[in-house]
C-alpha atoms as a PDB file:
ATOM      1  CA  UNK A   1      83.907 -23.038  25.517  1.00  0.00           C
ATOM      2  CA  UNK A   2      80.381 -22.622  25.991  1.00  0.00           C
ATOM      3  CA  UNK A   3      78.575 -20.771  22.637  1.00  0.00           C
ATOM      4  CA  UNK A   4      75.977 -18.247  23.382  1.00  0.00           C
ATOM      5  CA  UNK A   5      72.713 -18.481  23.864  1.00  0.00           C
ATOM      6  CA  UNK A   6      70.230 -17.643  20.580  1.00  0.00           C
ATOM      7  CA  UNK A   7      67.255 -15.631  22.289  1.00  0.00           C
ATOM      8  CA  UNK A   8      64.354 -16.507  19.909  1.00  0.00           C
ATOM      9  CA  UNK A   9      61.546 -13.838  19.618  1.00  0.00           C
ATOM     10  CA  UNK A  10      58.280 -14.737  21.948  1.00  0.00           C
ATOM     11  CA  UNK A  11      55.544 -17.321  20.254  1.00  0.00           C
ATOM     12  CA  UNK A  12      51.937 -16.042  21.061  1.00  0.00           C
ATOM     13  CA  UNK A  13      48.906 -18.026  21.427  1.00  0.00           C
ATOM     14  CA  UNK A  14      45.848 -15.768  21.768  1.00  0.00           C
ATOM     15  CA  UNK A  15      42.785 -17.406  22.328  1.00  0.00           C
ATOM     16  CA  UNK A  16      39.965 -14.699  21.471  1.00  0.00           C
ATOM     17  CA  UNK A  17      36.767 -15.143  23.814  1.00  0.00           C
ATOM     18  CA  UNK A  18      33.308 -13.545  22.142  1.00  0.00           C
ATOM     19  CA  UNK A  19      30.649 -11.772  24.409  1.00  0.00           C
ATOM     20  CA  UNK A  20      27.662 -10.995  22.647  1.00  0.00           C
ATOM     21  CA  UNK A  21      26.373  -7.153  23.022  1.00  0.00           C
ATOM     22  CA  UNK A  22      23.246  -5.986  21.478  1.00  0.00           C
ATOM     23  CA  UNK A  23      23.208  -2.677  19.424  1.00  0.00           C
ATOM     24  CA  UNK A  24      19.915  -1.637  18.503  1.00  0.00           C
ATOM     25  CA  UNK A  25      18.431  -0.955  15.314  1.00  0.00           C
ATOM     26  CA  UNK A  26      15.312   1.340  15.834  1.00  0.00           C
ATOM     27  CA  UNK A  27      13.312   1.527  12.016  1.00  0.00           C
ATOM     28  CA  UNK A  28      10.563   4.389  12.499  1.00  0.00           C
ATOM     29  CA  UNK A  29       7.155   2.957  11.012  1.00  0.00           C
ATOM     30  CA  UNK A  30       5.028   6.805   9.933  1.00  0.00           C
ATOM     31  CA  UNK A  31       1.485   5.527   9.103  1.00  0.00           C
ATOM     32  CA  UNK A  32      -0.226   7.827   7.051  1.00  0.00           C
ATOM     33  CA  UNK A  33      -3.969   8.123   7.006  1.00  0.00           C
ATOM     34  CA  UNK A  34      -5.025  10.205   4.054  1.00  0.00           C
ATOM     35  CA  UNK A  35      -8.331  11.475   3.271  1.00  0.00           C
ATOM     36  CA  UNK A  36      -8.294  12.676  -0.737  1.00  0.00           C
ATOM     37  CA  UNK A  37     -11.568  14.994  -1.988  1.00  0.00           C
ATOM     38  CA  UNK A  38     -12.724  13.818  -5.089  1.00  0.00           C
ATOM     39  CA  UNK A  39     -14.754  16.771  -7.280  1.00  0.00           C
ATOM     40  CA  UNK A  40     -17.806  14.758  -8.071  1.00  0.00           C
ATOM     41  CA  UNK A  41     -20.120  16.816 -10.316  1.00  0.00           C
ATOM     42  CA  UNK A  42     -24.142  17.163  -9.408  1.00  0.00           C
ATOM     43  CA  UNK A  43     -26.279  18.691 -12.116  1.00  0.00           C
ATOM     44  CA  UNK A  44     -29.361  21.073 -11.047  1.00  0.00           C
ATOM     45  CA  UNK A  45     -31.975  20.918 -13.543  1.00  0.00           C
ATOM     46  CA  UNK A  46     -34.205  24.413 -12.737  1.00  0.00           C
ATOM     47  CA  UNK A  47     -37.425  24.155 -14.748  1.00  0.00           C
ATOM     48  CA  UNK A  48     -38.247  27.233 -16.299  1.00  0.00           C
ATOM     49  CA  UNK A  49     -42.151  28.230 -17.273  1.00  0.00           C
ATOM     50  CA  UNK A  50     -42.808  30.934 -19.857  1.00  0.00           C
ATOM     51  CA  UNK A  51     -46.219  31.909 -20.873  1.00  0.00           C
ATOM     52  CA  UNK A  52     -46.501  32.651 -24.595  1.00  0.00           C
ATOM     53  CA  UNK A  53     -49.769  34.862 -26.028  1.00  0.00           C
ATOM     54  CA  UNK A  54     -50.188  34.107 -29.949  1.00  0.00           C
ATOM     55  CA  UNK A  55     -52.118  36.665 -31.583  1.00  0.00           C
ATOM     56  CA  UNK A  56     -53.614  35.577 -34.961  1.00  0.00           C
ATOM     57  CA  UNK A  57     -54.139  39.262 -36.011  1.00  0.00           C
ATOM     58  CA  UNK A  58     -57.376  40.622 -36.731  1.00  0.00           C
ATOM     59  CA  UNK A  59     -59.590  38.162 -38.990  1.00  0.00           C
ATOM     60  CA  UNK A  60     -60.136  39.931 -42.514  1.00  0.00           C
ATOM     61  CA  UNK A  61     -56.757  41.691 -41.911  1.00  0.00           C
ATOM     62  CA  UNK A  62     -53.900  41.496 -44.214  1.00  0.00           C
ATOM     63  CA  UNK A  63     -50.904  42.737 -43.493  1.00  0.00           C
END
């Protein structure tokens, strides 16, 4: 009498190989060139002439 046969499930070996593969990475670079104004004051200085006449009055007058 010959007993049966126990059919075990399978035994895996995997042996994993790696291949690199390059996935670029693009980063934008925005260079800025700025030009600012700047309110810088100037001051005008505009000379101005007046001619004056002083009149004593009549001498002997009173007033």
């Amino acid at each position: 009498m010959n007993c049966p046969a126990h059919i075990c499930p399978p035994i895996y070996n995997v042996h994993n190989t790696y291949i690199p593969r390059t996935v670029p990475y693009i980063h934008p670079v925005v260079n800025i060139h700025r030009r600012v104004i700047v309110n810088v004051p100037r001051h005008y200085y505009v000379p101005v002439t007046r001619n004056i006449v002083v009149d004593p009055g009549c001498p002997g007058c009173r007033r």
